[in-house]
N, C-alpha and C. Protein backbone atom coordinates (compact mmCIF):
# COMPACT_ATOMS: atom_id res chain seq x y z
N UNK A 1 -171.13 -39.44 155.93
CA UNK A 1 -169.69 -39.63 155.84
C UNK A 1 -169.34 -41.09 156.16
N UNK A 2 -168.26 -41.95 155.10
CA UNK A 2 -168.33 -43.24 155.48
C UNK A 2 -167.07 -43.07 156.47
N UNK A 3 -167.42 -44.30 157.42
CA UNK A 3 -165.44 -44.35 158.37
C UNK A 3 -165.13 -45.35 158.08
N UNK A 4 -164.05 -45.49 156.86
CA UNK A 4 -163.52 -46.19 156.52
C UNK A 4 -162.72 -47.17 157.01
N UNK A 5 -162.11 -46.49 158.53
CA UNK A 5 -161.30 -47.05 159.41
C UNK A 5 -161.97 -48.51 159.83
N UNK A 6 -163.03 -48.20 160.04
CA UNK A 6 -164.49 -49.18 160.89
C UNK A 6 -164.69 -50.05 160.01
N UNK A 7 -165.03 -49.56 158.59
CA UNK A 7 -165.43 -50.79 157.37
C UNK A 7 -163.89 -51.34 157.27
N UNK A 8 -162.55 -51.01 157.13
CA UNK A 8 -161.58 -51.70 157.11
C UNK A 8 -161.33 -52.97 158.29
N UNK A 9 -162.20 -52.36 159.93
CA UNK A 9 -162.25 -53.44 160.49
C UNK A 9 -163.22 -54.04 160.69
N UNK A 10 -164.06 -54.11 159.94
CA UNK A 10 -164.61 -55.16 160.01
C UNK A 10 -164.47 -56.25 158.83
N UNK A 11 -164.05 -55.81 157.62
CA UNK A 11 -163.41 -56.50 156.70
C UNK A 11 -162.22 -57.34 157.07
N UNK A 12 -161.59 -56.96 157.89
CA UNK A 12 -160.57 -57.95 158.51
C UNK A 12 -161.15 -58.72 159.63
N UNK A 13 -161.73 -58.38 160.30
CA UNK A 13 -162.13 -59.25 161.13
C UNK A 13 -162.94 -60.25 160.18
N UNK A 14 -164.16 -60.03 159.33
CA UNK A 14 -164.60 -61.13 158.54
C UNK A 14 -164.05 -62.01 157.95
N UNK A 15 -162.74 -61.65 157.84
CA UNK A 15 -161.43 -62.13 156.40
C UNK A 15 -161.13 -62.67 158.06
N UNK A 16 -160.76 -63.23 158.73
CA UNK A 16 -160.02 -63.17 159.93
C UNK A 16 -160.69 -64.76 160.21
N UNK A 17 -162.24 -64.33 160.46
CA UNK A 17 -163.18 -65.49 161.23
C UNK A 17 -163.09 -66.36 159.84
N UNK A 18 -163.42 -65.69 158.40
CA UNK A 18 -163.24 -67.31 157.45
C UNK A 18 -161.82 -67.41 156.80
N UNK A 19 -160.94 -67.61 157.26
CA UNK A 19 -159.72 -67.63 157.15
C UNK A 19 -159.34 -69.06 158.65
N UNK A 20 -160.10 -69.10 159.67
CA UNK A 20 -160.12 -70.00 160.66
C UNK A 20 -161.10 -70.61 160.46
N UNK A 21 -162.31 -70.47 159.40
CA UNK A 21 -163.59 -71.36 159.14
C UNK A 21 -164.16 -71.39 160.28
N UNK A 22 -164.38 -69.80 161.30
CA UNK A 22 -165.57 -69.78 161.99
C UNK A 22 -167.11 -69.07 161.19
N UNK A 23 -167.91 -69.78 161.77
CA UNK A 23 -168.99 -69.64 161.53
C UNK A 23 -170.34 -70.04 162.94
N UNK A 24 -171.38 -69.18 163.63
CA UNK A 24 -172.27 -69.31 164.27
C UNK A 24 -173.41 -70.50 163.91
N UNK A 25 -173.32 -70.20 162.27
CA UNK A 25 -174.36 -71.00 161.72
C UNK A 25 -175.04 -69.57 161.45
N UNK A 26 -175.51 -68.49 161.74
CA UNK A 26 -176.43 -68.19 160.98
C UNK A 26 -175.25 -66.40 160.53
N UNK A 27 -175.44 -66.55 158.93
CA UNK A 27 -174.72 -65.34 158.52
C UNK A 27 -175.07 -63.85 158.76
N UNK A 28 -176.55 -63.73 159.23
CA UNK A 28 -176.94 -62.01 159.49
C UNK A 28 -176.34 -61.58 161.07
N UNK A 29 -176.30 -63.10 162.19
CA UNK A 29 -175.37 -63.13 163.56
C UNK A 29 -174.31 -62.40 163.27
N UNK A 30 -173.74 -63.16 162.34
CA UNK A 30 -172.11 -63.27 162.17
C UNK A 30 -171.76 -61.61 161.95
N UNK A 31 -172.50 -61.24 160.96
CA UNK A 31 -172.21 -60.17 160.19
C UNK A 31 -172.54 -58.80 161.43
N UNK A 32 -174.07 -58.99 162.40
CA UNK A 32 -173.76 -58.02 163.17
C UNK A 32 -172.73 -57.95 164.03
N UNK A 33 -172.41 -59.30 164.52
CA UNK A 33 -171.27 -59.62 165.44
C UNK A 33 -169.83 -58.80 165.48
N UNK A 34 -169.80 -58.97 163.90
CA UNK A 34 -168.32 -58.44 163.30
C UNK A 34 -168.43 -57.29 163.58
N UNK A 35 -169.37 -56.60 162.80
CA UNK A 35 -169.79 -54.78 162.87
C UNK A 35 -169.64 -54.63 164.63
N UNK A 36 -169.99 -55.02 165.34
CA UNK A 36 -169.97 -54.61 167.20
C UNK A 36 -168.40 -54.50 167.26
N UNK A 37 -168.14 -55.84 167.08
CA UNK A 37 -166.02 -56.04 167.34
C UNK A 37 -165.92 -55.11 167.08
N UNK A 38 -165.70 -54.87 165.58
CA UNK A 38 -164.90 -53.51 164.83
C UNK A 38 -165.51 -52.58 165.69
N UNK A 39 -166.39 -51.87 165.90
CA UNK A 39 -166.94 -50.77 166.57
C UNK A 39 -165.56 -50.89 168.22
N UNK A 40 -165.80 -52.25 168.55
CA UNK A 40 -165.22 -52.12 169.96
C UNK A 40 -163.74 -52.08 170.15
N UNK A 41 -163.47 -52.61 168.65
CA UNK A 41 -161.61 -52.67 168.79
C UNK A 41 -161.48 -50.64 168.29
N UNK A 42 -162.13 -50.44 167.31
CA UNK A 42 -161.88 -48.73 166.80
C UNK A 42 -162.01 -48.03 168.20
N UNK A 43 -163.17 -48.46 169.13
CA UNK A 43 -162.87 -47.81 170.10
C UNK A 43 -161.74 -47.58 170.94
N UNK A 44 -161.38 -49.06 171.19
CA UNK A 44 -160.31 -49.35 172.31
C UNK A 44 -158.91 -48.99 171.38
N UNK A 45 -158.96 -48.62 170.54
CA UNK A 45 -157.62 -48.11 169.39
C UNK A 45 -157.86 -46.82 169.04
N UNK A 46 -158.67 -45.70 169.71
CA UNK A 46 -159.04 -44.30 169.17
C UNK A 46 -157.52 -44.03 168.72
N UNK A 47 -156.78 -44.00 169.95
CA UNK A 47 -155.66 -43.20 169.70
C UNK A 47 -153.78 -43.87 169.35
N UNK A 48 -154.57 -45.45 169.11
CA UNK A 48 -153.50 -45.54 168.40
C UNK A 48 -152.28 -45.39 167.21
N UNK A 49 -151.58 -45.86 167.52
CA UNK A 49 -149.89 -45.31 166.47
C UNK A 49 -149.68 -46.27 165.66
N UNK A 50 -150.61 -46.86 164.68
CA UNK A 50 -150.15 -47.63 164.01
C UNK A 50 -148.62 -48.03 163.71
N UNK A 51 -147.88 -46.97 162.82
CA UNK A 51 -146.69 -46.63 162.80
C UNK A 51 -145.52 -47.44 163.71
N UNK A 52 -146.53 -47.59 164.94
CA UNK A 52 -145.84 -48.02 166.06
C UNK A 52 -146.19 -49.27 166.34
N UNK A 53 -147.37 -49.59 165.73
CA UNK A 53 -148.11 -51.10 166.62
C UNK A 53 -148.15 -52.04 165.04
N UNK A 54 -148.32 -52.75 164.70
CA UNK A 54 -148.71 -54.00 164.14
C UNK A 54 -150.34 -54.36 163.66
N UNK A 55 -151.30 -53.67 163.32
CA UNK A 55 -152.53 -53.68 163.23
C UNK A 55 -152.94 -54.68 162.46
N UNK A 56 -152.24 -55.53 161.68
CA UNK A 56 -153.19 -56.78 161.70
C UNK A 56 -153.03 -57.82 162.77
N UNK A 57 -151.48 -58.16 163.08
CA UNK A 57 -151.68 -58.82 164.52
C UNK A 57 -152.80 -58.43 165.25
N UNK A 58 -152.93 -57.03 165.64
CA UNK A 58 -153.53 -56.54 166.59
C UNK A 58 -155.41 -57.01 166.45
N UNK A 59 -155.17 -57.04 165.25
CA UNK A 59 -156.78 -57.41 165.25
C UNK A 59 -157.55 -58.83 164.59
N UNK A 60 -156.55 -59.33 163.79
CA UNK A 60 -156.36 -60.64 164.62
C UNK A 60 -156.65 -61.34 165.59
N UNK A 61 -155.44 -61.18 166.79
CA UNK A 61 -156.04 -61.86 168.19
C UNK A 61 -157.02 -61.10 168.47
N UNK A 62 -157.53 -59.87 168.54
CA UNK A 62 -158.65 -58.92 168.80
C UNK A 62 -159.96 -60.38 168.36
N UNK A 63 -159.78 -60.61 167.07
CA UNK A 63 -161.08 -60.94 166.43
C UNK A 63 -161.26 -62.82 167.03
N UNK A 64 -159.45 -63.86 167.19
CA UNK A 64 -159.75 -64.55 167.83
C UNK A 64 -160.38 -64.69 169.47
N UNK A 65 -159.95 -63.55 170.11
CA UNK A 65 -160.42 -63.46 171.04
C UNK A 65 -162.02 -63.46 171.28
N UNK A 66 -162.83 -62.92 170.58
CA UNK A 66 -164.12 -62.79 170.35
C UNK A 66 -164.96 -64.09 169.94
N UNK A 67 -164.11 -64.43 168.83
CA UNK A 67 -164.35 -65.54 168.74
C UNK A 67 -164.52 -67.05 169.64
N UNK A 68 -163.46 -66.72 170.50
CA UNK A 68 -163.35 -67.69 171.56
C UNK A 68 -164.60 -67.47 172.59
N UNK A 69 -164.55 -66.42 172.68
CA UNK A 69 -165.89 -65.43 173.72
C UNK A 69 -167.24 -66.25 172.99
N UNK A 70 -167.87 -66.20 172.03
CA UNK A 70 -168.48 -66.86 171.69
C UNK A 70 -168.93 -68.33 171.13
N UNK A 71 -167.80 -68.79 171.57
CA UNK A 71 -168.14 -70.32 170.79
C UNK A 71 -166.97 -70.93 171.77
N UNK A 72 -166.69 -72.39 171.10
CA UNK A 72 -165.87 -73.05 171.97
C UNK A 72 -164.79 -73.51 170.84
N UNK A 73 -165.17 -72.21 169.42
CA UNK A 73 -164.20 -72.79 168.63
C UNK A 73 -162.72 -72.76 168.91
C-alpha cells in the first residue's frame, strides 16, 4: 500500500530544499535525508486538521528548519 501522504512530503520538502538551492553535495544524502523529515513531520502531524492549519507553510519552515540543523545554510 503506497502513503501517499509521506510521498507528498517528501516531494515538498525536495521542491522546498531546491527552491532555496540547498544541496549536501552528495544527492543519495539528500534524498535519504528528505525521506527521514517527511517520516518525522507525518509523524509529528498524525493528527492534524489541515482544514485548520496551512500545510505548506507548515512544512516549509518544517523542511527549513532541518535544513538549518544540518548545514550552516
Amino acid at each position: 500500500m503506497v502513503n501517499t501522504k509521506l510521498l507528498e512530503a517528501v516531494a515538498d520538502i525536495a521542491y522546498y530544499a531546491g527552491a532555496v538551492k540547498y544541496t549536501s553535495g552528495d544527492s543519495r544524502l539528500d534524498a535519504s535525508e528528505f525521506i527521514y523529515w517527511a517520516k518525522e513531520f507525518e509523524n509529528l502531524n498524525k493528527k492534524a486538521d489541515w482544514d485548520q492549519r496551512y500545510y505548506i507553510l507548515e512544512i516549509e519552515e518544517f523542511a527549513k528548519a532541518k535544513i538549518r540543523e544540518v548545514s550552516r545554510f
